[in-house]
PDB file of N, CA and C in Angstrom:
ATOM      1  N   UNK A   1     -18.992  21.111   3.738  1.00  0.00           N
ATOM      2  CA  UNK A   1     -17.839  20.230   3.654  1.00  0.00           C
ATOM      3  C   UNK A   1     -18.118  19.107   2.666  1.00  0.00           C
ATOM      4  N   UNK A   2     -17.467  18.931   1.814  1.00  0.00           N
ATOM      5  CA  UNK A   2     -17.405  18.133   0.793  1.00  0.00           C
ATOM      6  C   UNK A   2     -17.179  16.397   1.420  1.00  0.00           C
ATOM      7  N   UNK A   3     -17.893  15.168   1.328  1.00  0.00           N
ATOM      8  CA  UNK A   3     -17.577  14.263   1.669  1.00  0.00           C
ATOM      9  C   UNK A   3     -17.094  13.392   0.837  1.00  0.00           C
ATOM     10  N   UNK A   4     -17.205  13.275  -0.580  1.00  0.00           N
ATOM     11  CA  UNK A   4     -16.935  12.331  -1.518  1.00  0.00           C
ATOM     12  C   UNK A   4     -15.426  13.165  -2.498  1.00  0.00           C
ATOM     13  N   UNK A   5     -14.782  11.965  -3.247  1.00  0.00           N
ATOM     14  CA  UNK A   5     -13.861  12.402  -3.063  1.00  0.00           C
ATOM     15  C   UNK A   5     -13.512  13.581  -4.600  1.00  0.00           C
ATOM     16  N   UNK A   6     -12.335  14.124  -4.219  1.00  0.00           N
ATOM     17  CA  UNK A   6     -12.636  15.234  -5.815  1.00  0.00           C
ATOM     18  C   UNK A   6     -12.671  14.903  -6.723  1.00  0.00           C
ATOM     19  N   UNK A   7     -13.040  15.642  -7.979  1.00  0.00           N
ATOM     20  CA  UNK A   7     -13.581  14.718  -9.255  1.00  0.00           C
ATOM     21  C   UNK A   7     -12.429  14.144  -9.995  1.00  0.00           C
ATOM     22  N   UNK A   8     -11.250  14.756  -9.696  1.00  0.00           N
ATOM     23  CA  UNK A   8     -10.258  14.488 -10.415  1.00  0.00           C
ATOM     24  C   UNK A   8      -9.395  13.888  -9.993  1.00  0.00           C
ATOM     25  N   UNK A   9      -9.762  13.074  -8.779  1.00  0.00           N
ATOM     26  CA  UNK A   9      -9.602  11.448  -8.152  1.00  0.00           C
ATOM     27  C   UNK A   9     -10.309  10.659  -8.182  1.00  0.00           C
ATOM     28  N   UNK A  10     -11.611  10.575  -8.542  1.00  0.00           N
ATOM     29  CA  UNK A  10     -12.665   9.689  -8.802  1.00  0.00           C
ATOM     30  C   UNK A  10     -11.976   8.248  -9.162  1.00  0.00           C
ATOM     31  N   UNK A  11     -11.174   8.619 -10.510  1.00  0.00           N
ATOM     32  CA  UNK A  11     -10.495   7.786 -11.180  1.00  0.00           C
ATOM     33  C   UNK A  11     -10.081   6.410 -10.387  1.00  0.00           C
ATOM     34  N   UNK A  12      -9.460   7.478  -9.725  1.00  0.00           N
ATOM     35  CA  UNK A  12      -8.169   6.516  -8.880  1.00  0.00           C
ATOM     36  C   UNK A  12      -8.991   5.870  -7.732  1.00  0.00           C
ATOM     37  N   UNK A  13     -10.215   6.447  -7.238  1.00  0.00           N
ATOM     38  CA  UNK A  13     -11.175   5.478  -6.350  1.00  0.00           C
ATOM     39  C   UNK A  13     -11.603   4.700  -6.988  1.00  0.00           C
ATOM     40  N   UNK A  14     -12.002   4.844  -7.822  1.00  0.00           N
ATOM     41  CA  UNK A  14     -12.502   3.684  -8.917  1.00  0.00           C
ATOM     42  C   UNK A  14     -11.762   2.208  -8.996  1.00  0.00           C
ATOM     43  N   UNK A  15     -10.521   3.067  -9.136  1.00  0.00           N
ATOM     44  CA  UNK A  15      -9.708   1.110  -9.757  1.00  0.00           C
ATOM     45  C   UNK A  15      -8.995   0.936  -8.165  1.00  0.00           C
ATOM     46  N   UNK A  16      -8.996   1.298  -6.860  1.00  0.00           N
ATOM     47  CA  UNK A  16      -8.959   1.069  -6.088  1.00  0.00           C
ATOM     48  C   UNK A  16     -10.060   0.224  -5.783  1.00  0.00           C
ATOM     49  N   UNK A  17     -11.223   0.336  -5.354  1.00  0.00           N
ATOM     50  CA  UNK A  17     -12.264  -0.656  -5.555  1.00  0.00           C
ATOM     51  C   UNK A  17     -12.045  -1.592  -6.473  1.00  0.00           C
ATOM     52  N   UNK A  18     -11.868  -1.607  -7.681  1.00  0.00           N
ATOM     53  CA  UNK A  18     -11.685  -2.494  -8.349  1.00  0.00           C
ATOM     54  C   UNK A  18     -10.907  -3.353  -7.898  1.00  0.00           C
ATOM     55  N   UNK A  19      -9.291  -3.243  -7.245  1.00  0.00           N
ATOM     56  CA  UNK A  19      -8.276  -4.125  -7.092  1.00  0.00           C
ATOM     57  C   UNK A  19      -8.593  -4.728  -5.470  1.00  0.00           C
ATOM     58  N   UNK A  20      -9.613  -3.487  -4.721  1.00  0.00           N
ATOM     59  CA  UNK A  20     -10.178  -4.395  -3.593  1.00  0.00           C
ATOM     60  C   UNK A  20     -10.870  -5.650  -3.534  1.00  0.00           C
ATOM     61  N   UNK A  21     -11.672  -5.880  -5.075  1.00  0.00           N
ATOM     62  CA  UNK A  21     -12.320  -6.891  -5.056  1.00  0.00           C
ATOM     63  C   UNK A  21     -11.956  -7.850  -5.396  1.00  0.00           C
ATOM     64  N   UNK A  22     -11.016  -8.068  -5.924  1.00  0.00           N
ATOM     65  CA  UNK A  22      -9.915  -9.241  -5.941  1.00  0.00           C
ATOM     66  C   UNK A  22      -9.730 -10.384  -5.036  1.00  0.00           C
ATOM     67  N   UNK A  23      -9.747 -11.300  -5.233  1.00  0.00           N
ATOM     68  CA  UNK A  23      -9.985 -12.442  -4.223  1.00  0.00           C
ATOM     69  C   UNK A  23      -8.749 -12.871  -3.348  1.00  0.00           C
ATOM     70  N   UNK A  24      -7.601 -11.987  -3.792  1.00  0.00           N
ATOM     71  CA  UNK A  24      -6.210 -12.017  -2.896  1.00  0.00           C
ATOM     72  C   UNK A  24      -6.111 -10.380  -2.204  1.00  0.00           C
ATOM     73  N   UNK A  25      -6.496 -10.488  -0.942  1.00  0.00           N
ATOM     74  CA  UNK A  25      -6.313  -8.997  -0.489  1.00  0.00           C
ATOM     75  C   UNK A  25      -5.109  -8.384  -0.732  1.00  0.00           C
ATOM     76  N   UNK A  26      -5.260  -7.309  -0.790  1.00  0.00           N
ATOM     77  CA  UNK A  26      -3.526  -6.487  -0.576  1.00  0.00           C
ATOM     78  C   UNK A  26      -2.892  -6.984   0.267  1.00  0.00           C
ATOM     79  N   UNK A  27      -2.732  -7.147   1.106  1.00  0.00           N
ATOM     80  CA  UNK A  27      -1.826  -7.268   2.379  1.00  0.00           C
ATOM     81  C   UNK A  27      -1.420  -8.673   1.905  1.00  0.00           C
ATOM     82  N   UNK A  28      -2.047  -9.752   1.395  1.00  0.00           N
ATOM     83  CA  UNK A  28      -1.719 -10.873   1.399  1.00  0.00           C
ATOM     84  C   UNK A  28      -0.430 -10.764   0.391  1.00  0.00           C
ATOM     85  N   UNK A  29      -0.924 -10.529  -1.302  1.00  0.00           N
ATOM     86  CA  UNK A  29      -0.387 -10.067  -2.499  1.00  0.00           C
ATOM     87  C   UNK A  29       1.505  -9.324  -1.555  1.00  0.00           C
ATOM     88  N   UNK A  30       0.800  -8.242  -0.726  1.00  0.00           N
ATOM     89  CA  UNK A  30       2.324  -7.762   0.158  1.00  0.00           C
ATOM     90  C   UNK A  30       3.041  -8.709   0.258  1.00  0.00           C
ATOM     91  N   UNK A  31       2.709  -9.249   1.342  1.00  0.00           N
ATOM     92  CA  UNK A  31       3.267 -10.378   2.049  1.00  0.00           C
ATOM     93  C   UNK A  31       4.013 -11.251   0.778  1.00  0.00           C
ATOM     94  N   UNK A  32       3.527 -11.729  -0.101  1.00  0.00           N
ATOM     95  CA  UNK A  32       3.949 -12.944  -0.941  1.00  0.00           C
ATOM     96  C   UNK A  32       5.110 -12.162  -1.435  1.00  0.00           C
ATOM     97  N   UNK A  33       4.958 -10.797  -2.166  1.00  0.00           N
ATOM     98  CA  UNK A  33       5.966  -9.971  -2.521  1.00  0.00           C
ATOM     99  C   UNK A  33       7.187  -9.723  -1.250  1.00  0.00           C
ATOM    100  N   UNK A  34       7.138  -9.398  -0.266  1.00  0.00           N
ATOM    101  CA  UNK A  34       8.033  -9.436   0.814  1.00  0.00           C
ATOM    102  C   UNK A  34       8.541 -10.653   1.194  1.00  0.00           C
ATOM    103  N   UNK A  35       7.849 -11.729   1.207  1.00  0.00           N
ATOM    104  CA  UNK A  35       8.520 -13.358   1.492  1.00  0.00           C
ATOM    105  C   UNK A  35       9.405 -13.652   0.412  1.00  0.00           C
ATOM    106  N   UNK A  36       9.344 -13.235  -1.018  1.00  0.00           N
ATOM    107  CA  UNK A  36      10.393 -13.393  -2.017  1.00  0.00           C
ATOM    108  C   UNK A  36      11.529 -12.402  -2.059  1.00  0.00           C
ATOM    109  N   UNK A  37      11.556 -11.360  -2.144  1.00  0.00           N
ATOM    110  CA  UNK A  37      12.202 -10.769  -1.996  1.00  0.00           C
ATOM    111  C   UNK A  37      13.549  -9.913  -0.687  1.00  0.00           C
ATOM    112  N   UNK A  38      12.813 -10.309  -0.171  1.00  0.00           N
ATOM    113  CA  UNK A  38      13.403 -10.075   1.721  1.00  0.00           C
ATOM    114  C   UNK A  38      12.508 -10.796   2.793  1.00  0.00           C
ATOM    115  N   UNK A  39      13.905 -11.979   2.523  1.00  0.00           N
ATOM    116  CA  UNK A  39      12.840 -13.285   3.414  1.00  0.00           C
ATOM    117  C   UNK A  39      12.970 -12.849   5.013  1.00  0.00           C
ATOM    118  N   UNK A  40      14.074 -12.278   5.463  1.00  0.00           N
ATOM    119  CA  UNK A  40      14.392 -12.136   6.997  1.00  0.00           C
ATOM    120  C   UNK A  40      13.796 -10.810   7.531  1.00  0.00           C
ATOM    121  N   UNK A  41      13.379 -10.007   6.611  1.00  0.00           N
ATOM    122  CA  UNK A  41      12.237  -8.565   7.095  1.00  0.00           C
ATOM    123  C   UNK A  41      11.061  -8.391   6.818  1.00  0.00           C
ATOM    124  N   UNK A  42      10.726  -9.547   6.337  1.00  0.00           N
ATOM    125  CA  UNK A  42       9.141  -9.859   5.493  1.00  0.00           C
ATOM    126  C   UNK A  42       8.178  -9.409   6.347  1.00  0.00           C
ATOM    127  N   UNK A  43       8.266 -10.353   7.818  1.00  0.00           N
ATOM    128  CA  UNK A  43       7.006  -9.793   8.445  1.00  0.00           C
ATOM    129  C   UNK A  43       6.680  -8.956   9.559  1.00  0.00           C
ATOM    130  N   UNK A  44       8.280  -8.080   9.354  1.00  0.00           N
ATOM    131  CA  UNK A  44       8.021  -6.781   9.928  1.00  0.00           C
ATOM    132  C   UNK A  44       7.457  -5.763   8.870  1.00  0.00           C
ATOM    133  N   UNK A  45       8.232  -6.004   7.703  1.00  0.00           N
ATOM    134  CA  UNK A  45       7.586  -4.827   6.919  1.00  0.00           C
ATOM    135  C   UNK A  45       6.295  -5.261   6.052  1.00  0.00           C
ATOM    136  N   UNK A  46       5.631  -6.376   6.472  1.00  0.00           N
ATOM    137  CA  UNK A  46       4.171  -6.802   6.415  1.00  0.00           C
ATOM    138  C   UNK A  46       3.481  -5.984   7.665  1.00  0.00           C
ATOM    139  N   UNK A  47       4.028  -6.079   8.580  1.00  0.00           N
ATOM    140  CA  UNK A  47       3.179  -5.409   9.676  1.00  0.00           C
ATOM    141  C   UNK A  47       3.031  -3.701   9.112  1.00  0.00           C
ATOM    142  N   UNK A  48       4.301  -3.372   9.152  1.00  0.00           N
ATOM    143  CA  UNK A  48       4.922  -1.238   8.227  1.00  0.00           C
ATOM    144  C   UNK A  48       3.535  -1.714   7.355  1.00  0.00           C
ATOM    145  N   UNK A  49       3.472  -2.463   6.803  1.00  0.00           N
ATOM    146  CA  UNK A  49       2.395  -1.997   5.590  1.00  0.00           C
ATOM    147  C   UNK A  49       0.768  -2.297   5.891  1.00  0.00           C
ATOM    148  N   UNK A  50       0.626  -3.176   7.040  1.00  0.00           N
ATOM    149  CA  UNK A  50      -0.757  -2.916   7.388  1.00  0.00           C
ATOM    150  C   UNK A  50      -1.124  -1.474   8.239  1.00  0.00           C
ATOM    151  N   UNK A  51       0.038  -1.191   8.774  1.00  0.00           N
ATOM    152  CA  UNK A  51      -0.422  -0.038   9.581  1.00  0.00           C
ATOM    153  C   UNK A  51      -0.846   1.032   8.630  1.00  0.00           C
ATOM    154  N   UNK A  52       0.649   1.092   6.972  1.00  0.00           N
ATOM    155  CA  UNK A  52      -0.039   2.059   6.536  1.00  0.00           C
ATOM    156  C   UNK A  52      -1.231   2.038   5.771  1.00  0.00           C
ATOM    157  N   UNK A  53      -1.831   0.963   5.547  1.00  0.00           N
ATOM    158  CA  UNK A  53      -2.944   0.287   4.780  1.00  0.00           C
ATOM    159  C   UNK A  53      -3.975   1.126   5.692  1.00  0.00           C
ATOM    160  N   UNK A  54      -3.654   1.196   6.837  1.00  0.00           N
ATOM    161  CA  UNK A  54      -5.062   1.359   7.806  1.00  0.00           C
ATOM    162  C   UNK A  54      -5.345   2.616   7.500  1.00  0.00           C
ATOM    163  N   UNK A  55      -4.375   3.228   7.000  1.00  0.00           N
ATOM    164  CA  UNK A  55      -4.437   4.813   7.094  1.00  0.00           C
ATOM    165  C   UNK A  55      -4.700   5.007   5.548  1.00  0.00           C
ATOM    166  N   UNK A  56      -4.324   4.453   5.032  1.00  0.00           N
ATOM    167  CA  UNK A  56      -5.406   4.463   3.418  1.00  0.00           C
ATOM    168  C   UNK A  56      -6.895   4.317   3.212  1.00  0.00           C
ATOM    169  N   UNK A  57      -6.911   3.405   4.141  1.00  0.00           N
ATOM    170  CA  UNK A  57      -8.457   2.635   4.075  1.00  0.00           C
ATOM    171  C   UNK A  57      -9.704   3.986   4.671  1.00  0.00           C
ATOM    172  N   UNK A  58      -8.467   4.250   5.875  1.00  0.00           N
ATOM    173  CA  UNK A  58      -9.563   5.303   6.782  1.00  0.00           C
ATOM    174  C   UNK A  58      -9.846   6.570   5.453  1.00  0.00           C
ATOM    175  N   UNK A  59      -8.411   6.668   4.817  1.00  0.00           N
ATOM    176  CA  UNK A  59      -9.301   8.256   4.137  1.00  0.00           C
ATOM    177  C   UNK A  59     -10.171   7.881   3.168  1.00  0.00           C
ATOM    178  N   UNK A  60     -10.123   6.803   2.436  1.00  0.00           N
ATOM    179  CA  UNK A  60     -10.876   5.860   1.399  1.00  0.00           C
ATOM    180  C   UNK A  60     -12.544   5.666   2.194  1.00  0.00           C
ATOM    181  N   UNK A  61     -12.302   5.916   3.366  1.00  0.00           N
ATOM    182  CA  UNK A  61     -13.746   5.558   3.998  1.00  0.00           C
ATOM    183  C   UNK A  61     -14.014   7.138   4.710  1.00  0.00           C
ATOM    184  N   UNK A  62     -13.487   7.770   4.083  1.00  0.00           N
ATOM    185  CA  UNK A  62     -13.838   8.832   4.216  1.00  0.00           C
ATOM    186  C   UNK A  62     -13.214   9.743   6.154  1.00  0.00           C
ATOM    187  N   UNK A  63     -13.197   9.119   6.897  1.00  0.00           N
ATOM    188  CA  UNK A  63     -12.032   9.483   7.929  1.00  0.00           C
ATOM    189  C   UNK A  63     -10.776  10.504   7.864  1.00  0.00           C
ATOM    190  N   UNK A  64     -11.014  11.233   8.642  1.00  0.00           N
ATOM    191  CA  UNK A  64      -9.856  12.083   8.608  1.00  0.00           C
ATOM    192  C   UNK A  64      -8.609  11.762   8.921  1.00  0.00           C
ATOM    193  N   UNK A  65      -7.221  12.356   8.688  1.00  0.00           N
ATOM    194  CA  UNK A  65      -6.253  11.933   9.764  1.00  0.00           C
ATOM    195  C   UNK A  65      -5.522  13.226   9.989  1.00  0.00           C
ATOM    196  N   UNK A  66      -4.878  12.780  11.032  1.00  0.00           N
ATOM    197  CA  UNK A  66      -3.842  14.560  10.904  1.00  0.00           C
ATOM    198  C   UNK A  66      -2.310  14.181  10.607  1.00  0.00           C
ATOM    199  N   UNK A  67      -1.883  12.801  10.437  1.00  0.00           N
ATOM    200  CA  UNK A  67      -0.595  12.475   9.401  1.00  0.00           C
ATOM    201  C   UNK A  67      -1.195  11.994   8.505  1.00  0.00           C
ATOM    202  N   UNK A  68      -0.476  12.020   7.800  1.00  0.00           N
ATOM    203  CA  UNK A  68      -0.195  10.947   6.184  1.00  0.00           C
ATOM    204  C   UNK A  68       1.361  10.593   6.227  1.00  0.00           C
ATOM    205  N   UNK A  69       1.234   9.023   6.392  1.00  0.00           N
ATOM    206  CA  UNK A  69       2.744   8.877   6.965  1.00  0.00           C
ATOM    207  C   UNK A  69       3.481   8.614   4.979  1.00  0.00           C
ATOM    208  N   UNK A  70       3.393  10.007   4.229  1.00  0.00           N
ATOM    209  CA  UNK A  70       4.144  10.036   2.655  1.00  0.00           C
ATOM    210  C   UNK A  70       5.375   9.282   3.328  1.00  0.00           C
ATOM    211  N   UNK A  71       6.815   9.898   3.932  1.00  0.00           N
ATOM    212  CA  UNK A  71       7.260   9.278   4.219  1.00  0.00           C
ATOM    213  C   UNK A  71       7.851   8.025   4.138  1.00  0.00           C
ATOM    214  N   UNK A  72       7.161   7.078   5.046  1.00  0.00           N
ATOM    215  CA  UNK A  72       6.826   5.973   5.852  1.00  0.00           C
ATOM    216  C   UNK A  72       6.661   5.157   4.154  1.00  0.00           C
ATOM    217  N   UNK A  73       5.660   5.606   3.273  1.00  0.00           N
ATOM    218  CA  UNK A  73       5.468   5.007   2.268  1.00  0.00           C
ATOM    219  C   UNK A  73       6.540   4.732   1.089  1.00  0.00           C
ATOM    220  N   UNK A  74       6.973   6.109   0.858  1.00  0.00           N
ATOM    221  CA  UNK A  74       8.278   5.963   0.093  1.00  0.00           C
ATOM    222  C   UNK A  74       9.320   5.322   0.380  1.00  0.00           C
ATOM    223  N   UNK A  75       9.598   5.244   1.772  1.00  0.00           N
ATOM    224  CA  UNK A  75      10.888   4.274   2.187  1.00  0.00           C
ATOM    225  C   UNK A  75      10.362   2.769   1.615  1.00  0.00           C
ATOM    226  N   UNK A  76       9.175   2.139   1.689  1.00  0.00           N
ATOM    227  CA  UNK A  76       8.767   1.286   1.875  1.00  0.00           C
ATOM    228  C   UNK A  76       8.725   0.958   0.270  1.00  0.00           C
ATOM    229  N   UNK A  77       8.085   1.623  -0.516  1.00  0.00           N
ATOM    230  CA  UNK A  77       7.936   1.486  -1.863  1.00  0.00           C
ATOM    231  C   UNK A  77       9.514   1.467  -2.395  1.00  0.00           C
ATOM    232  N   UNK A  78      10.252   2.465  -2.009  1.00  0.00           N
ATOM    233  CA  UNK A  78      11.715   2.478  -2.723  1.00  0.00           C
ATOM    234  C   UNK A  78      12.224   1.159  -2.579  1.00  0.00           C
ATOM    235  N   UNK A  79      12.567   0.411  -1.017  1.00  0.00           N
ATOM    236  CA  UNK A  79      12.755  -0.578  -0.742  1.00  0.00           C
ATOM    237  C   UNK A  79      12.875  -1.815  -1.377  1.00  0.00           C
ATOM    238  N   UNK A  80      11.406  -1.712  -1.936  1.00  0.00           N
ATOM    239  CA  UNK A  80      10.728  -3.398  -2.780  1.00  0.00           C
ATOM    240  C   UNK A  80      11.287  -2.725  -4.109  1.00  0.00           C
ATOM    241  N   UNK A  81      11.347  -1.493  -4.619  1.00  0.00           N
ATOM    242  CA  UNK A  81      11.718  -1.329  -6.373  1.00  0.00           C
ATOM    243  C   UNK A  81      13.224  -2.077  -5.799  1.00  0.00           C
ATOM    244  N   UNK A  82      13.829  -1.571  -4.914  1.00  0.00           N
ATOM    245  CA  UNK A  82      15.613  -1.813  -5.248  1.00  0.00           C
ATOM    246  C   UNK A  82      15.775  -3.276  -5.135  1.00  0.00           C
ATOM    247  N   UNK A  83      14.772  -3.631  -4.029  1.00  0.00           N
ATOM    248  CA  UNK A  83      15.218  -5.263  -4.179  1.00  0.00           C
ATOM    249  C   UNK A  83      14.679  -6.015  -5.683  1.00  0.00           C
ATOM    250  N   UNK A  84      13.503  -5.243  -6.394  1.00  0.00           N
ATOM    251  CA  UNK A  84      13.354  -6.128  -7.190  1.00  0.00           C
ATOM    252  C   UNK A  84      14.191  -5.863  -8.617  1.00  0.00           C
ATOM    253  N   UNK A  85      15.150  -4.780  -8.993  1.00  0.00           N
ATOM    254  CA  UNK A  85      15.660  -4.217  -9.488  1.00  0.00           C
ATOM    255  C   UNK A  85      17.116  -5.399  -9.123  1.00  0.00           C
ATOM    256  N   UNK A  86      17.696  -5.599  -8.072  1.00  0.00           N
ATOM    257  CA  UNK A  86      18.574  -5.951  -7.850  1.00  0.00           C
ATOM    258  C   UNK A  86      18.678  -7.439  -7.797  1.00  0.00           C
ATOM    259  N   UNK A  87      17.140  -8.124  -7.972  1.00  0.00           N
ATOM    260  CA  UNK A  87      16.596  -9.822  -8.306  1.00  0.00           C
ATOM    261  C   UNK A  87      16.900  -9.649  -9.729  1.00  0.00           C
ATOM    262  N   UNK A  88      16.541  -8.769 -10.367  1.00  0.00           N
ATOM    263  CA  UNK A  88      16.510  -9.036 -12.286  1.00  0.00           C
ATOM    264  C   UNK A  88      17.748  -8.754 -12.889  1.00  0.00           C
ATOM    265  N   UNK A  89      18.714  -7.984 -11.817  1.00  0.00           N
ATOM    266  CA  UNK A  89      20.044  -7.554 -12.513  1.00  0.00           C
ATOM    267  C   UNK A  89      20.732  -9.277 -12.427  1.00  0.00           C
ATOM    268  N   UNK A  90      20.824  -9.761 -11.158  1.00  0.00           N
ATOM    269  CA  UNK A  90      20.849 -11.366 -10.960  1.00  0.00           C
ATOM    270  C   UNK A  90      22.276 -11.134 -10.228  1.00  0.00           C
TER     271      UNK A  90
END
């Protein structure tokens, strides 16, 4: 069983680490993005995004899961494009 990840994701572990080491965690960076953009659902869908954070982190640390909430993510990602799409139209 293979533990490290395939070679032709390496990449993408790479600048993942990289943006981990950043002195503003993700979740925070979230949050600031969700408090501007959707002030009255901010810190529910701060919470939606630590849960799915957890489930990033685990396969990043090598952990199995038996979902991948894709899903869960796309609603969430579509979400922040339309609101920020719909801040710049004005």
């Amino acid at each position: 069983m293979q533990t490290g990840a395939p070679d032709a994701a390496r990449p993408i572990f790479r600048r993942i680490n990289e943006v981990m080491s950043d002195k503003y965690r993700l979740t925070d960076k979230f949050l600031l993005i969700a408090s501007l953009l959707n002030t009255g659902a901010a810190e529910a869908d701060a919470r939606e995004f630590g849960t799915l954070k957890k489930v990033r982190d685990n396969l990043l640390h090598g952990q199995p899961t038996a979902h991948l909430p894709t899903e869960a993510v796309h609603h969430l990602l579509f979400k922040y494009i339309s609101l920020h799409l719909d801040r710049i139209k004005g």
